[in-house]
N, C-alpha and C. Protein backbone atom coordinates (compact mmCIF):
# COMPACT_ATOMS: atom_id res chain seq x y z
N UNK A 1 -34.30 8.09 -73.52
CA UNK A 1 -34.05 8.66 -72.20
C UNK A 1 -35.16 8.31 -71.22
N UNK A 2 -36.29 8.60 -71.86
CA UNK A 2 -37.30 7.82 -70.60
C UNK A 2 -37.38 6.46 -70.50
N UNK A 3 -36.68 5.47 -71.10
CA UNK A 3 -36.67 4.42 -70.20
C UNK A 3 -35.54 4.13 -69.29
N UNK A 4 -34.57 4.90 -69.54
CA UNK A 4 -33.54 4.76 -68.47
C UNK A 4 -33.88 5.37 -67.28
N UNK A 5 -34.87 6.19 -67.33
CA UNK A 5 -35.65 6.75 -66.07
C UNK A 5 -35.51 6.32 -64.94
N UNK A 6 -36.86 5.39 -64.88
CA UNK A 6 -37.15 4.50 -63.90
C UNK A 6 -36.20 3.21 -63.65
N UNK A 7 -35.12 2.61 -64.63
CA UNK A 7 -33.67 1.99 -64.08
C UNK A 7 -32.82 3.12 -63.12
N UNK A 8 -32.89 4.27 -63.60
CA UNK A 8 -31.94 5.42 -62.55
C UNK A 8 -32.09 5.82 -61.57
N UNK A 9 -34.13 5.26 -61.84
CA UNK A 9 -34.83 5.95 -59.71
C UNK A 9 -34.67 4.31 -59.31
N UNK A 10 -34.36 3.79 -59.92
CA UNK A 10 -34.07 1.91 -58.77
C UNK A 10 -32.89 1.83 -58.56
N UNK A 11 -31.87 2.56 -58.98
CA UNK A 11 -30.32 2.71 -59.30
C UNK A 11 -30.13 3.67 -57.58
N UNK A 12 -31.38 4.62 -58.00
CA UNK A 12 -30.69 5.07 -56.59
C UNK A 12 -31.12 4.92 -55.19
N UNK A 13 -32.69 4.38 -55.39
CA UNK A 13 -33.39 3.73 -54.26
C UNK A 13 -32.45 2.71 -53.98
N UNK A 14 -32.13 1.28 -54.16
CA UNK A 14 -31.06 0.45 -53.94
C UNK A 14 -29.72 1.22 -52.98
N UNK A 15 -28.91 2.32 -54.04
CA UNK A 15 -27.86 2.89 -53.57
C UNK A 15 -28.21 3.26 -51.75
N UNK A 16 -29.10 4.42 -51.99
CA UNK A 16 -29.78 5.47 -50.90
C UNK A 16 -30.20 3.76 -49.67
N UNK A 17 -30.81 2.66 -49.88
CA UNK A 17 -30.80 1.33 -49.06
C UNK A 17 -29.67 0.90 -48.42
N UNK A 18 -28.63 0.77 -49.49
CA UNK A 18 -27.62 0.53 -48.91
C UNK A 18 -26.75 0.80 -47.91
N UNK A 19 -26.97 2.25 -47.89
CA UNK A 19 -26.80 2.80 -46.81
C UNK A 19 -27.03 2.89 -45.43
N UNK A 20 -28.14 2.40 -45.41
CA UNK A 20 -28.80 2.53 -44.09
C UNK A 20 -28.33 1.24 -43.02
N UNK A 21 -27.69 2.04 -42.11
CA UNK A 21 -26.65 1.15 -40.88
C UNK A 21 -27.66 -0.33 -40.61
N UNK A 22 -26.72 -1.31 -40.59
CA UNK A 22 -27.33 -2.83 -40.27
C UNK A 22 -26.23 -2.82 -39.18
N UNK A 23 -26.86 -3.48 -37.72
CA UNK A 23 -26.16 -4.08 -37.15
C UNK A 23 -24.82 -4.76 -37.05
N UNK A 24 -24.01 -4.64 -36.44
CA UNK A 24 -22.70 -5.09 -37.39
C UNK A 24 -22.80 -6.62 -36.16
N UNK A 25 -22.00 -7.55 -36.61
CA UNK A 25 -22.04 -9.14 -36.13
C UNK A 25 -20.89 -8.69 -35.18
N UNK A 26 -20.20 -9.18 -34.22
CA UNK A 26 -19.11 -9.15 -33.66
C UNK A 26 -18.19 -10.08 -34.30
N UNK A 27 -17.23 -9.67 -34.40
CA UNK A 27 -16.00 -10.78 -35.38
C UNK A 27 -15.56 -11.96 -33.85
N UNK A 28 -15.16 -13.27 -34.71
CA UNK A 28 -14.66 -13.45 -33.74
C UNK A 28 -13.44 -13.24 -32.79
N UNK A 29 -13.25 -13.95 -31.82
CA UNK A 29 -11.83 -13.38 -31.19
C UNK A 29 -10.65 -14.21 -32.14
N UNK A 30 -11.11 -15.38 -33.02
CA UNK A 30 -9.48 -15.52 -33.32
C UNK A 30 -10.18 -15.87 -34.73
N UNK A 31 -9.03 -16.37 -35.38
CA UNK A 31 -9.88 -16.64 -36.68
C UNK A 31 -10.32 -17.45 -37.28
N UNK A 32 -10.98 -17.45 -37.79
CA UNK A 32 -12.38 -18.25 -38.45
C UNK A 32 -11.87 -19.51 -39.58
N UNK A 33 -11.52 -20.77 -39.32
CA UNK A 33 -10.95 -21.66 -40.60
C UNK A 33 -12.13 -22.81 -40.73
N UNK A 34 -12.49 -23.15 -41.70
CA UNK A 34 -12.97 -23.78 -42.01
C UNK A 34 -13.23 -24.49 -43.20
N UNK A 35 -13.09 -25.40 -43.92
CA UNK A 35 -13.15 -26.41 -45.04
C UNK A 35 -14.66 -26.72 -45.54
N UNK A 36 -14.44 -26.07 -47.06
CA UNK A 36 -15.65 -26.33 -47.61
C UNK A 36 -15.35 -27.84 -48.88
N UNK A 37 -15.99 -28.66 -48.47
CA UNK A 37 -15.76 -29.76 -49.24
C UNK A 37 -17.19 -30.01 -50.85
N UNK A 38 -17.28 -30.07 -51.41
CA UNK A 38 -17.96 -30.45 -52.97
C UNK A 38 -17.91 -31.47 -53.55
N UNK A 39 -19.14 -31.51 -54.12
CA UNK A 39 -19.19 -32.59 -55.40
C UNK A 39 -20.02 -32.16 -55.74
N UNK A 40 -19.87 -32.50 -57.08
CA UNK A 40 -21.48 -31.76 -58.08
C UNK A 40 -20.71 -32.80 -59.38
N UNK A 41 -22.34 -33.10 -60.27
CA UNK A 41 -22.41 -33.93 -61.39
C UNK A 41 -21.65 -35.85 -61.36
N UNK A 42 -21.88 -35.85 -60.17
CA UNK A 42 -21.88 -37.53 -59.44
C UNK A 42 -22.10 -38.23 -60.63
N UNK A 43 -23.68 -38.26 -60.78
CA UNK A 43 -24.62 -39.23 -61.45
C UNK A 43 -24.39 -40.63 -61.58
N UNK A 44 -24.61 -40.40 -59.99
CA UNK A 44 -24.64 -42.04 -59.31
C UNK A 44 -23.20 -42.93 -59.62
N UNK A 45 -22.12 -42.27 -60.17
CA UNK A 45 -20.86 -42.97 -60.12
C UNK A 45 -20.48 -43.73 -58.66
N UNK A 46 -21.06 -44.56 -58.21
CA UNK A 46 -20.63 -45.68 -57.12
C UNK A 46 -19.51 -46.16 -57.14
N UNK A 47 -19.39 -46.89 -58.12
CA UNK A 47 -18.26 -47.63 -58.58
C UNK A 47 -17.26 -46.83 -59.58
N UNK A 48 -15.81 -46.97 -59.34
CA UNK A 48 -14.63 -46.58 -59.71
C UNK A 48 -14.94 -47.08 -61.64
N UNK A 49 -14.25 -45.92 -62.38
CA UNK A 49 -14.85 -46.35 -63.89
C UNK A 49 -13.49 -46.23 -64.22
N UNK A 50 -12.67 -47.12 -64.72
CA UNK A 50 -11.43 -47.07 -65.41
C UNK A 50 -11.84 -46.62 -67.07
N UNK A 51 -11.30 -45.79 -67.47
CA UNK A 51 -10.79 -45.26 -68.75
C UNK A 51 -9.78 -46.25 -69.50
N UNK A 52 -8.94 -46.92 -69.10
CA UNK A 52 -8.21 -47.86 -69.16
C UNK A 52 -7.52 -48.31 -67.79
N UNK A 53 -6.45 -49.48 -67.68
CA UNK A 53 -6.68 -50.27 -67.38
C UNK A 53 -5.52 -49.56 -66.05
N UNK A 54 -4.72 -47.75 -66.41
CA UNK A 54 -4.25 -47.81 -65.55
C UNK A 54 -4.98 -46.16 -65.25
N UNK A 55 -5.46 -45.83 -65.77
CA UNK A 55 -6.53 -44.58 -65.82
C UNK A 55 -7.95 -44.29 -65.02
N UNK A 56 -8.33 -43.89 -64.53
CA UNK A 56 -9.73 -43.72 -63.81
C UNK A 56 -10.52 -42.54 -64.77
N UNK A 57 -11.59 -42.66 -65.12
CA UNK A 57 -12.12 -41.59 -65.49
C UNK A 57 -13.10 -41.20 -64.49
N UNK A 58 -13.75 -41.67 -63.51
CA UNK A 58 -14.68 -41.67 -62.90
C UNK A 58 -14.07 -42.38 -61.20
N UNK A 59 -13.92 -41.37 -60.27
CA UNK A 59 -12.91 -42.33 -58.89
C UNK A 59 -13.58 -43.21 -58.11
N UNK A 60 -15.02 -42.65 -58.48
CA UNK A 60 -15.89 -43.90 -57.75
C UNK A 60 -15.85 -43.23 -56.47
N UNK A 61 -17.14 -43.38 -55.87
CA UNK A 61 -17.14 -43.05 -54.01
C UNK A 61 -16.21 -43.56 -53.00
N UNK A 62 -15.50 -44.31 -53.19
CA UNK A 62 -14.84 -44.85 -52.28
C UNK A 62 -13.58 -44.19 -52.36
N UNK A 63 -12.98 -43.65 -53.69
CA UNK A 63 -12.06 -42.56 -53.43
C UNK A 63 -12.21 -41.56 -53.37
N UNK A 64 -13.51 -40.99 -53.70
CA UNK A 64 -13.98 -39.58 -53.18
C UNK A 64 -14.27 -39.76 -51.64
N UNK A 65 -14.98 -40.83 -50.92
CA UNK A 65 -14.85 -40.81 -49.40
C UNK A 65 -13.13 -40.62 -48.83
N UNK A 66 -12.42 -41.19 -48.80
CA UNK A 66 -10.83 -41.74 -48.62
C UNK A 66 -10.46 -39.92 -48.46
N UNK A 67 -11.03 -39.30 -49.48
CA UNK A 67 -10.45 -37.87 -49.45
C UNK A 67 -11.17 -37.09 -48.49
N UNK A 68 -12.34 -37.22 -48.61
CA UNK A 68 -13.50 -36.42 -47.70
C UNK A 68 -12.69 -37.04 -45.87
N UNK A 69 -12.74 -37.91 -46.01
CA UNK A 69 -12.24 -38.54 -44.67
C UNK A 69 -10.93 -38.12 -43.82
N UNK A 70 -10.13 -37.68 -45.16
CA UNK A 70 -8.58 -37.45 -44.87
C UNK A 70 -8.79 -36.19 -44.38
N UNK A 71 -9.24 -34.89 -45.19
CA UNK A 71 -9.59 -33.60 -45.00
C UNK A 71 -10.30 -33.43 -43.55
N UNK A 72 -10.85 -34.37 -43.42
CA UNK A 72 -12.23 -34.46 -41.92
C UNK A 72 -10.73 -34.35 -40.83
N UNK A 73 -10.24 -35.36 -41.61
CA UNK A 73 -9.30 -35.97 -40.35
C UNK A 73 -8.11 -35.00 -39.96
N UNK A 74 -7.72 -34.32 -41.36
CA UNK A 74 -6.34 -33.20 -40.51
C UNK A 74 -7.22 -32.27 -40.22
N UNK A 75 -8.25 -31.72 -40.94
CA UNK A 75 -8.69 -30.27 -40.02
C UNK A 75 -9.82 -30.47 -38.75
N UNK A 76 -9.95 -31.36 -38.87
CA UNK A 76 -11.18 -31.92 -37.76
C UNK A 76 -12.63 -31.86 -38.42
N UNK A 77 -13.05 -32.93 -38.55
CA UNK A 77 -14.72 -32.91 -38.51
C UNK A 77 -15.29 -31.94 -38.66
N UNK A 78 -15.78 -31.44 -37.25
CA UNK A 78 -16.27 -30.13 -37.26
C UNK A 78 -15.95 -29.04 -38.08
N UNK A 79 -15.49 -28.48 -38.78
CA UNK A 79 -14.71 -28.04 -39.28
C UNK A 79 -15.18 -27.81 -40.55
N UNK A 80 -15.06 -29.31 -41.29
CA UNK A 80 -15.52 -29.35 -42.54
C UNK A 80 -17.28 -28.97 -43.34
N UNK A 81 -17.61 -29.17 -43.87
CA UNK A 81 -18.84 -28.92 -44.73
C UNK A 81 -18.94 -29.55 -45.80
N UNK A 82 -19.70 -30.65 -45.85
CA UNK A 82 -19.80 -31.60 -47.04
C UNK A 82 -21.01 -31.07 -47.50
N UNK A 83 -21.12 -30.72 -49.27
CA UNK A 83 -22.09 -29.96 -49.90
C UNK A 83 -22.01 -30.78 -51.30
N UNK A 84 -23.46 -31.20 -52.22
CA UNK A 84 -23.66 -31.25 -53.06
C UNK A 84 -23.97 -30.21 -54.39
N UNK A 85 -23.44 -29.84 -55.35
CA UNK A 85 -24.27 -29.26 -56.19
C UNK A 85 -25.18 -29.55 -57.32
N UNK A 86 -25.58 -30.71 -57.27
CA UNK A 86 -26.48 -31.47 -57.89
C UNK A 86 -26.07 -32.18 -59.08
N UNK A 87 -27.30 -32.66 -59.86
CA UNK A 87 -26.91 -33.63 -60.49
C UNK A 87 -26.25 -35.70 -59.84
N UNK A 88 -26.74 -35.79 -58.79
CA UNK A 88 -26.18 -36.78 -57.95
C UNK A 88 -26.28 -38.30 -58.32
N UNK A 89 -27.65 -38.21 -58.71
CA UNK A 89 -28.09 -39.81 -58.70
C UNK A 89 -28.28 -40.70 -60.05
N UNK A 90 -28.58 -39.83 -61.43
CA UNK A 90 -29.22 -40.39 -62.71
C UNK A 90 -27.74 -40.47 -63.26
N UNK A 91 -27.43 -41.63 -63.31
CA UNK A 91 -26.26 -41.89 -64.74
C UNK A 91 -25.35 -42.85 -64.61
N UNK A 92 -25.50 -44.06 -63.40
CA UNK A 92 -24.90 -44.94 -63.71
C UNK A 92 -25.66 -46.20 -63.78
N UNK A 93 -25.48 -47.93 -64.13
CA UNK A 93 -26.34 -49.16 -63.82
C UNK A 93 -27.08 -48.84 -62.51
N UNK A 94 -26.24 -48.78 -61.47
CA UNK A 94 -25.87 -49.24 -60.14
C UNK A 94 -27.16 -48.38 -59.82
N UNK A 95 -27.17 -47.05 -59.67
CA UNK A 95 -28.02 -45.84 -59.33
C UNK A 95 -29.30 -45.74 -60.29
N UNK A 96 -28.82 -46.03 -61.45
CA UNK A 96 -30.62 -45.90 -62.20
C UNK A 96 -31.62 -47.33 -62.10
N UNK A 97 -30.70 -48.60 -61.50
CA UNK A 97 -31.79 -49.42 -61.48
C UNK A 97 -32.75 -49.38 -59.99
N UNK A 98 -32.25 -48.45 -59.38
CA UNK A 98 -32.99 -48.17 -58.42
C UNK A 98 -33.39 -46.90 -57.96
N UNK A 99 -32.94 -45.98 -59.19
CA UNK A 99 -33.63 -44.79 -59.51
C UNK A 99 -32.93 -43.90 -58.29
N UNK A 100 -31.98 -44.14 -57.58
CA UNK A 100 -30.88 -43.18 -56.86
C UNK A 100 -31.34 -43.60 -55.79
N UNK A 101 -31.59 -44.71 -55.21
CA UNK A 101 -31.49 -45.24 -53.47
C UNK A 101 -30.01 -44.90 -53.23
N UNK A 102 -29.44 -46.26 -53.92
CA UNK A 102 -28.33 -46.35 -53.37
C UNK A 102 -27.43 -45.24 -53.07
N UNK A 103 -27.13 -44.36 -54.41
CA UNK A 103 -26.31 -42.93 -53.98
C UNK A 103 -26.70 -41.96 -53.02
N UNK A 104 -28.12 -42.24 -52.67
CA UNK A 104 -28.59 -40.75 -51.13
C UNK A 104 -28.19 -41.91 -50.67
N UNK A 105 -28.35 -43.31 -49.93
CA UNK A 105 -27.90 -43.75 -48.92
C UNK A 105 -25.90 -43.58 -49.03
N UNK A 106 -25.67 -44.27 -49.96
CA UNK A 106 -24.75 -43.45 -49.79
C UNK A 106 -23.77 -42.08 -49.74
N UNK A 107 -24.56 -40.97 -49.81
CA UNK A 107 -24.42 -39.62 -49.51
C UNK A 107 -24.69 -39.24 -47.81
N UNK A 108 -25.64 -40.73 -47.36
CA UNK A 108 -26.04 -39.96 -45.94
C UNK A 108 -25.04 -40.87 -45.47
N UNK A 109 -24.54 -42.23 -45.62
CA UNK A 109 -23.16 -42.74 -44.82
C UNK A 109 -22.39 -41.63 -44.62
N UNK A 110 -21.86 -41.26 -45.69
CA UNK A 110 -20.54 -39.92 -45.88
C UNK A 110 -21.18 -39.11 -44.99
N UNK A 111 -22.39 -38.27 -44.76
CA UNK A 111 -22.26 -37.29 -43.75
C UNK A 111 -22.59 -36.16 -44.55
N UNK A 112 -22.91 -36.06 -45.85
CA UNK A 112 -23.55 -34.98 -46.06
C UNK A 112 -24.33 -33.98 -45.75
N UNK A 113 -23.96 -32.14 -45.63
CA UNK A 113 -24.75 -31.84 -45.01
C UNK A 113 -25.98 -30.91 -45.80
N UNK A 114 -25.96 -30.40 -46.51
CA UNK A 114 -26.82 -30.29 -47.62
C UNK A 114 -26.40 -30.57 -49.51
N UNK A 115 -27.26 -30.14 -50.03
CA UNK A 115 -27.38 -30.56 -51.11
C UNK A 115 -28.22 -29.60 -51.98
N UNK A 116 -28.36 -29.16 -53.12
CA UNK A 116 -29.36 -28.38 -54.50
C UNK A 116 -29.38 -29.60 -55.35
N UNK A 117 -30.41 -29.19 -56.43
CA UNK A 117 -30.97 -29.75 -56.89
C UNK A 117 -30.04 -29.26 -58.75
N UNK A 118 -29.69 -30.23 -59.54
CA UNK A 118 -29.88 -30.15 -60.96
C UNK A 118 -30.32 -30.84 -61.54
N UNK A 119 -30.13 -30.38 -62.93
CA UNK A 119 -31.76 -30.94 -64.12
C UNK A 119 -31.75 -32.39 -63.74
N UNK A 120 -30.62 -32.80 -63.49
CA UNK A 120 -31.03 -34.18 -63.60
C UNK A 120 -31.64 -35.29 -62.60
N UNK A 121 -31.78 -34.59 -61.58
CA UNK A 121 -32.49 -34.92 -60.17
C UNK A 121 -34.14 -35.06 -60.63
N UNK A 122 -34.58 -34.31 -61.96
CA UNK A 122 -36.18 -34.71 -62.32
C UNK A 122 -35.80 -35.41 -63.51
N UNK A 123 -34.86 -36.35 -63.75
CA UNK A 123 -34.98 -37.50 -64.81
C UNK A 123 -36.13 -38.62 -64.70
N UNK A 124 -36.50 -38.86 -63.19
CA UNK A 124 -37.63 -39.84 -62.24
C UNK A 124 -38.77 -39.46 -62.26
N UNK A 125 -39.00 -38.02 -62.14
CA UNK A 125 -40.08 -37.39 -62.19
C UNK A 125 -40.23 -36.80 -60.52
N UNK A 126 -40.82 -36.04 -60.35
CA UNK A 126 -40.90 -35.09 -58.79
C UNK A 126 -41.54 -36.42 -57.93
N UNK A 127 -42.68 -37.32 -57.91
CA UNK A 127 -42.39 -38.32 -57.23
C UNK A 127 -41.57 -39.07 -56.78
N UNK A 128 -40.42 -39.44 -57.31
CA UNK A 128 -39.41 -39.91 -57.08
C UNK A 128 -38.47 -39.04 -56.36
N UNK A 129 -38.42 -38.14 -57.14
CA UNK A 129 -37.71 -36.53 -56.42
C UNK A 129 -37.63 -36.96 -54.94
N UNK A 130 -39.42 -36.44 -54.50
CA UNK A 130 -39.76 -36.65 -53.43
C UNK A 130 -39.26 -37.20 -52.59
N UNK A 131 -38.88 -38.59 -53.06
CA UNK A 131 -38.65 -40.18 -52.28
C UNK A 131 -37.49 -39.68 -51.93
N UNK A 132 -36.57 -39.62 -52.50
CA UNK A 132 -34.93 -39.49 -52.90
C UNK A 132 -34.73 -38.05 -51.45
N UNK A 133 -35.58 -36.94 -51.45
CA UNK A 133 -35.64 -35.94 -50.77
C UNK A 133 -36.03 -36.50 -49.30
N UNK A 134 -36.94 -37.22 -49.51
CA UNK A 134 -37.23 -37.63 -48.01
C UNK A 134 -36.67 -38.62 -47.26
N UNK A 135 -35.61 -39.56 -48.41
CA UNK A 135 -34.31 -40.34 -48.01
C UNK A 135 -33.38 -39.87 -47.06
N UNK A 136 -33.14 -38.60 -48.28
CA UNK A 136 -31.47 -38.03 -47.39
C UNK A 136 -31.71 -37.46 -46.27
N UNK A 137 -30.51 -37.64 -45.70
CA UNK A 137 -30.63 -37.33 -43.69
C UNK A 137 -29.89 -35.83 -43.85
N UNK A 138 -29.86 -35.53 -44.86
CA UNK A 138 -29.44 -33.85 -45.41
C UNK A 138 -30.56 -32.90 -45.67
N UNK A 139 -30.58 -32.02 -46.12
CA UNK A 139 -31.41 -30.71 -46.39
C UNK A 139 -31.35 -30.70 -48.03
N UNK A 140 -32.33 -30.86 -48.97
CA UNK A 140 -31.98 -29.91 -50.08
C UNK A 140 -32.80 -28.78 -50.46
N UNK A 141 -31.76 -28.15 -50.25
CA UNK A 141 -32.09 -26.55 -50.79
C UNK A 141 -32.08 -25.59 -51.96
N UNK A 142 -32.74 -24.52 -52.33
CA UNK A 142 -33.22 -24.19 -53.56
C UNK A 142 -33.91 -22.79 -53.28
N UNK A 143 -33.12 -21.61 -53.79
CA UNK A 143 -34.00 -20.31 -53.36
C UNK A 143 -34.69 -19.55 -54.39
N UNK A 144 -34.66 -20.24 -55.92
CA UNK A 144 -35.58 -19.94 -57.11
C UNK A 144 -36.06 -21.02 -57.70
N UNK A 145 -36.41 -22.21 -57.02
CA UNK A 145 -37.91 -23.14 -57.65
C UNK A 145 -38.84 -22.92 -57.13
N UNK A 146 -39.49 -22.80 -57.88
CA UNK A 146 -41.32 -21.66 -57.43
C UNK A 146 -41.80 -23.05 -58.33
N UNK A 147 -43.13 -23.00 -57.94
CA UNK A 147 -44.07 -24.04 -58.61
C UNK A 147 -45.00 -23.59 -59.74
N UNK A 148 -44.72 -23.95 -60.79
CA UNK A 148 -45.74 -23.29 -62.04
C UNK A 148 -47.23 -23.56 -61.56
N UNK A 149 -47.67 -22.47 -60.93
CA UNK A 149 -48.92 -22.35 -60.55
C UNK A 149 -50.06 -21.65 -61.19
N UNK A 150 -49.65 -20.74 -62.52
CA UNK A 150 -50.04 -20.13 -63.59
C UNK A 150 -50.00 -20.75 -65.11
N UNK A 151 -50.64 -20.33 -65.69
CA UNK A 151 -50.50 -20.95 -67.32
C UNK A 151 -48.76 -19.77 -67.60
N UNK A 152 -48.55 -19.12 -67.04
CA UNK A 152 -47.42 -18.42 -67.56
C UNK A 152 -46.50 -18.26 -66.81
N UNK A 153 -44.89 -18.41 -66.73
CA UNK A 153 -44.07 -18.88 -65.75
C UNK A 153 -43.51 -17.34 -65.20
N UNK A 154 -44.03 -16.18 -65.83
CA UNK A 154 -43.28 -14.95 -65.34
C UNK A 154 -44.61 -14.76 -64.38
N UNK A 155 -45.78 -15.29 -64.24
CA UNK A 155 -46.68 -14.93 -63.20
C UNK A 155 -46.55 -15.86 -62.05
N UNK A 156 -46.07 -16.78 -62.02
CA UNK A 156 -45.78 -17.79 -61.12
C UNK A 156 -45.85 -17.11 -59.64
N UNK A 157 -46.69 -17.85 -58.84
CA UNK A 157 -46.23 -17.39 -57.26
C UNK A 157 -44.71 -17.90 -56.65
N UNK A 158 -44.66 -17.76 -55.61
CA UNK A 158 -43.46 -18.18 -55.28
C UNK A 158 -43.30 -19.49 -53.86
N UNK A 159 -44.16 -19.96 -54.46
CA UNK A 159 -44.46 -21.55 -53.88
C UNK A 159 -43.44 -22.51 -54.03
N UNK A 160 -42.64 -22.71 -53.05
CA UNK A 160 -41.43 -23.69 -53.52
C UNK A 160 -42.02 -25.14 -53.60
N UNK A 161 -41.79 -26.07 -53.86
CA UNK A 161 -42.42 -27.29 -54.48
C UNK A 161 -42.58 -27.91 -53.04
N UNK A 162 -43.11 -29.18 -53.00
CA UNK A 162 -43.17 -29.45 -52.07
C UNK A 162 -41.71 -30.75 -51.35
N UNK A 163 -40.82 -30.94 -52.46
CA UNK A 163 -39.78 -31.39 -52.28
C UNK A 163 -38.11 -30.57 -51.64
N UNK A 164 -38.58 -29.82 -51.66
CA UNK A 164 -37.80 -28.18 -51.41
C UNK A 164 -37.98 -28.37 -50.14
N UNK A 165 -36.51 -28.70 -49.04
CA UNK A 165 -36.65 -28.55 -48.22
C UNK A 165 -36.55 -26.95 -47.30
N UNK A 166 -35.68 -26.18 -48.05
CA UNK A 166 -35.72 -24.90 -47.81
C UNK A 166 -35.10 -23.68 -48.99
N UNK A 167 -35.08 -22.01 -48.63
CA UNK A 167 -33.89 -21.79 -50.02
C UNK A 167 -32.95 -21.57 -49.20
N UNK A 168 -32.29 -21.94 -48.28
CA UNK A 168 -31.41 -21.98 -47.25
C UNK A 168 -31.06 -22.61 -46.02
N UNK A 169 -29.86 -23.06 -45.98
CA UNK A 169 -29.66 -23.29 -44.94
C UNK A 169 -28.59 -22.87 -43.68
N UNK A 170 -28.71 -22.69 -42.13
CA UNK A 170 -27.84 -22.19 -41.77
C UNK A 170 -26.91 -22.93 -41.27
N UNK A 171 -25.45 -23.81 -41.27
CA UNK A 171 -24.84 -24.08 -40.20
C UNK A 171 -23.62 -24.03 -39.69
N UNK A 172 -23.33 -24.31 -38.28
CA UNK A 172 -22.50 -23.98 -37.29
C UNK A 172 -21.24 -24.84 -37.86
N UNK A 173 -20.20 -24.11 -38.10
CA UNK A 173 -18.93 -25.10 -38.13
C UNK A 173 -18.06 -24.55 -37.18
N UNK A 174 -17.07 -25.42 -37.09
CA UNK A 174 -16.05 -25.48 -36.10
C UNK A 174 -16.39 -24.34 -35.25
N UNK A 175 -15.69 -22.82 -34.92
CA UNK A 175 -15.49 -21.51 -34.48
C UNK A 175 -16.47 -20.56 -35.01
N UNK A 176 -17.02 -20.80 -36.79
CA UNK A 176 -17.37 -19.80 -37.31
C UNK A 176 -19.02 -19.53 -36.80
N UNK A 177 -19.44 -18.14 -36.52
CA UNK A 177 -20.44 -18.14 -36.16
C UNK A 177 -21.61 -18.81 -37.39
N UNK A 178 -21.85 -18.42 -37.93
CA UNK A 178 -22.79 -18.98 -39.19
C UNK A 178 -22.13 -18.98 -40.29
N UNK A 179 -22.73 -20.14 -41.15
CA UNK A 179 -22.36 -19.97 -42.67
C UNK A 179 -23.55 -20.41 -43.69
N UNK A 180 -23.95 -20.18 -44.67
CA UNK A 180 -24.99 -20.36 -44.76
C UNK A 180 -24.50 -20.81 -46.34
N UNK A 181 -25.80 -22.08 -47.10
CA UNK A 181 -25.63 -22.78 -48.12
C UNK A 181 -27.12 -22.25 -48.79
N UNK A 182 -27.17 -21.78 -49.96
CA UNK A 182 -27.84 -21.47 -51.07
C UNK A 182 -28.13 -22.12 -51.95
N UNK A 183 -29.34 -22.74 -52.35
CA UNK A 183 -29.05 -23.29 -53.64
C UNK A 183 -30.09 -22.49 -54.57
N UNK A 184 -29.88 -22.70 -55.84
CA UNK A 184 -30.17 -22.27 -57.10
C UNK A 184 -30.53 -22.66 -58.46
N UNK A 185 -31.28 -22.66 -59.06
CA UNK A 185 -31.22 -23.46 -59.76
C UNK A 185 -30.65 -22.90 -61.33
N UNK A 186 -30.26 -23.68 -62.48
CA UNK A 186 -30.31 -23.11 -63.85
C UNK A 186 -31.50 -22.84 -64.87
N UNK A 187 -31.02 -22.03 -65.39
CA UNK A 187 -32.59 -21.52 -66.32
C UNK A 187 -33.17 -22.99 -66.96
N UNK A 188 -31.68 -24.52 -67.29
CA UNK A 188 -32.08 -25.61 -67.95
C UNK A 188 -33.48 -26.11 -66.88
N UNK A 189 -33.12 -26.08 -65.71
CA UNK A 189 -34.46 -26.94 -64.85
C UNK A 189 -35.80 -26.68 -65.51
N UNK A 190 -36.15 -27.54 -65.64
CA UNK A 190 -37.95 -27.28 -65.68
C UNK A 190 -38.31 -26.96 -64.66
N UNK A 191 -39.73 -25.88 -64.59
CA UNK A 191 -40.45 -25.72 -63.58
C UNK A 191 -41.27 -27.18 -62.97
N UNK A 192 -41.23 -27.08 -61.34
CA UNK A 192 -42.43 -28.41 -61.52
C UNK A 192 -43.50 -27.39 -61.91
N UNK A 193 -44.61 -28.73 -61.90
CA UNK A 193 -46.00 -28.45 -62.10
C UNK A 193 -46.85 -28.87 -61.26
């Protein structure tokens, strides 16, 4: 019973928070549509990968653009939101012999507007990271990579790396007043160092 204690006085501090009136946003006058577009676990697939000879296992960017383009095109541009969830660049010839140029350049043709980070974005090592980060004409974002700044990772400050462009971002689509992109990472990431 006494350790459920102090979970039951945070149980109700939280509750008793919740409460307390926040500003309310004004809705808009009509309603709010907008297209959220994705990709996550790329790994540098450039090129279309047939499974066989009438099969695709992999559509390759050029039919993932064709779609991104079509969607742009009936709901309008503005409108849309092109988002990565990582994993982008490590896993094909094309992309690992140049350690993921080619796929951020081609992520910033398409119009990407942000991007997070997964494990496999430190296959290069955070130098490279870096490069790849200071390539894209996008944002990548991340609101739990802290920098192992301690011998022990539960003492860690909360220093985002220096490749971390933010843990958020805000932007304007079509009508909607804000929308905002989060990224996160999995317990698999290593901390940098």
């Amino acid at each position: 019973m006494r350790r459920s204690r102090p979970i039951l006085l945070l149980t109700l501090v939280a509750l008793l928070a919740s409460l307390v009136a926040v500003p309310a946003v004004a809705a808009p006058a009509v309603p709010v549509s907008f297209t959220i577009l994705h990709t996550n676990d790329f790994h540098g697939q450039l090129e279309e990968a047939l499974a066989t000879p009438s099969t695709s296992s992999n559509p390759g960017m050029a039919r993932v653009a064709t779609v991104v383009n079509g969607v742009r095109s009936a709901v309008g541009a503005a409108n849309v939101l092109l988002v990565d969830a990582g994993d982008e660049m490590q896993g094909s010839l094309l992309s690992n012999l140049q350690k993921g140029e080619p796929t951020i350049a081609t992520f910033n043709a398409m119009g990407y507007d942000v991007a997070t980070f997964g494990n496999h974005e430190f296959d290069w090592g955070q130098t490279v990271l870096g490069d790849r980060v200071t390539q894209a004409a996008y944002p990548y974002v991340s609101a739990n990579m802290v920098v192992k700044d301690t011998a022990d990772c539960a003492t860690s400050g909360w220093t985002s790396p220096s490749f971390v462009d933010a843990p958020y971002v805000v932007k304007e689509v079509g009508v909607a007043p804000n929308t905002a992109s989060a990224g996160a990472r999995s317990s698999d990431v290593p901390h940098p160092q």
